[in-house]
Protein backbone atom coordinates (compact mmCIF):
# COMPACT_ATOMS: atom_id res chain seq x y z
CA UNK A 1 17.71 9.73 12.22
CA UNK A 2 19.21 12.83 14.33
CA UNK A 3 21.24 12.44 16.96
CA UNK A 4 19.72 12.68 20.34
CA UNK A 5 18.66 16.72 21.54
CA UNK A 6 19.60 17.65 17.81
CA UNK A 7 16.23 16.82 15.83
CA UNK A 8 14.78 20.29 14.03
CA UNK A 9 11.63 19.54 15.61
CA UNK A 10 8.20 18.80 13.09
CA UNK A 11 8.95 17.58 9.87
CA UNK A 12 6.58 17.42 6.97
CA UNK A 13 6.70 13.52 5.46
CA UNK A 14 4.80 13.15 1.74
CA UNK A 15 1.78 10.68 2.21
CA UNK A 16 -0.88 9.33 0.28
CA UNK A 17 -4.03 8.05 2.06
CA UNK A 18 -6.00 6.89 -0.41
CA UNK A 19 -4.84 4.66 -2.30
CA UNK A 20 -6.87 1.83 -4.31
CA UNK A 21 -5.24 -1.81 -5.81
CA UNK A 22 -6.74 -4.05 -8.37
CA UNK A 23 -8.53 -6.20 -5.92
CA UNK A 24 -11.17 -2.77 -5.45
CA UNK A 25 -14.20 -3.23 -7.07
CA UNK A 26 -14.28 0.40 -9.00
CA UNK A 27 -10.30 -0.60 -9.94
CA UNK A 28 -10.55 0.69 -13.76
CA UNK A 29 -6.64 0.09 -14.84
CA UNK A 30 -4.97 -3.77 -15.15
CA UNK A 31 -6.77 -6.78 -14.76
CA UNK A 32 -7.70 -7.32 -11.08
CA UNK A 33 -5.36 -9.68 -10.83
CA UNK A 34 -7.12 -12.99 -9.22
CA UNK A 35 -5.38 -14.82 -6.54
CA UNK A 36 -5.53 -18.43 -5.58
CA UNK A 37 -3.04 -19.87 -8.22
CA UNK A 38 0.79 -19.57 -8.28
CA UNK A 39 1.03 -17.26 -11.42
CA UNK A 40 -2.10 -15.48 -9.70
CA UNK A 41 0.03 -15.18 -6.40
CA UNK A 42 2.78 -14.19 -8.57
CA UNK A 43 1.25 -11.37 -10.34
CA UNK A 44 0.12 -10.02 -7.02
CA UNK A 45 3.81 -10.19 -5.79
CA UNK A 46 5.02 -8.35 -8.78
CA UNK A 47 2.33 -5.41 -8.60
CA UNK A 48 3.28 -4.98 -4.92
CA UNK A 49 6.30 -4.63 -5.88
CA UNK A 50 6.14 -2.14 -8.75
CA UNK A 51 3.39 -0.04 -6.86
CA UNK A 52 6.17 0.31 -3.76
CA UNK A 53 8.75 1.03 -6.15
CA UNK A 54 6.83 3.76 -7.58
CA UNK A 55 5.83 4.54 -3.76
CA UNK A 56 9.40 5.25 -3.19
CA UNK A 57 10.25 7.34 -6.20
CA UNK A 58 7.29 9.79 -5.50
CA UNK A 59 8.72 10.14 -2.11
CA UNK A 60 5.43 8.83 -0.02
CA UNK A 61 6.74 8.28 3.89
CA UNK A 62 3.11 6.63 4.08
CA UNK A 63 0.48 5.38 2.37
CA UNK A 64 -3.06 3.85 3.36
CA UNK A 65 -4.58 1.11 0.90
CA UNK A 66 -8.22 1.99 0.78
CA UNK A 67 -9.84 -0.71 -1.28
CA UNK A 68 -13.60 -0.85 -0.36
CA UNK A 69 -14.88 -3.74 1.84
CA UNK A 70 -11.73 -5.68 1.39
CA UNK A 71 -8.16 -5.79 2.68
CA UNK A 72 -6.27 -8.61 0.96
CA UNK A 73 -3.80 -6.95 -1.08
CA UNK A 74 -2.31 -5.04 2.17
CA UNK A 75 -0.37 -8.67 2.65
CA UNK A 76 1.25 -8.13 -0.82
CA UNK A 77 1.58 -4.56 -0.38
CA UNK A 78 3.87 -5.34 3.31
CA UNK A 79 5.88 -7.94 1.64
CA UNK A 80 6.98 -5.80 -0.83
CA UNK A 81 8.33 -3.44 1.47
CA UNK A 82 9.64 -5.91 3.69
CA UNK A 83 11.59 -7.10 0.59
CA UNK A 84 13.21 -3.52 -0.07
CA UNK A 85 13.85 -2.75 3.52
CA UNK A 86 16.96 -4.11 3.46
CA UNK A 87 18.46 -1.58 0.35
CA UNK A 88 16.36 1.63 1.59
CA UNK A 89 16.97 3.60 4.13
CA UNK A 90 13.17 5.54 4.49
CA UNK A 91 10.72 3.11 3.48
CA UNK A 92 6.72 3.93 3.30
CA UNK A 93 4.71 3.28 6.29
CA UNK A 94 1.30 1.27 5.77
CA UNK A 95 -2.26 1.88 6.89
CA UNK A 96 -5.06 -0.65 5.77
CA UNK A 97 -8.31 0.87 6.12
CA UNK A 98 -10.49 -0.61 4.10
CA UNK A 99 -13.79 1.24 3.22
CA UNK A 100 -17.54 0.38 4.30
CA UNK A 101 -19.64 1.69 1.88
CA UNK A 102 -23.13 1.49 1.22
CA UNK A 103 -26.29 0.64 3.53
CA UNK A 104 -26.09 -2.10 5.99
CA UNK A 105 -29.20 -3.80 7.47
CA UNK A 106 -31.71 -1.68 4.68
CA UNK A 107 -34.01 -4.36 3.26
């Protein structure tokens, strides 16, 4: 943060805004990690956290999870950051936007 009068003005910040996680459809790398158990909620918890880690060390200021028609790992995804906010002192900003694809109301 700059002190008040004394910021250069625009910055440039590193983001990423399209971004998949296992729960997409056309995910092709690890499982897709099904919820609904505790090691399933687990597993979820730990890929949030390694994908923000990695977030971090490619220094992304934002990132948008794009998954199409679906959401749910956004929760896991805020968690995780909410869990490192504490030791970091830039952490990534988050942008659901899931993805409509396809042709609605076509019979």
């Amino acid at each position: 943060m700059y002190p008040k009068g004394l910021h250069p003005g625009a910055t440039w910040k590193k983001c990423d805004f399209q971004i998949h996680t296992p729960r997409d459809p056309q995910w092709g790398r690890s499982p897709s990690l099904p919820g609904g158990t505790p090691d399933g909620e687990t597993a979820r918890e730990a890929w949030a956290d390694h994908f923000v880690g990695q977030c971090v060390a490619s220094g992304l200021a934002a990132i948008a999870i794009t998954d199409h028609h679906d959401f749910c790992f956004v929760q896991y995804v805020r968690r995780a950051i909410d869990r490192l906010q504490d030791a970091l002192n830039e952490i990534p900003m988050i942008f659901p936007q899931p993805r409509a694809c396809g042709f609605f109301g076509a019979s």
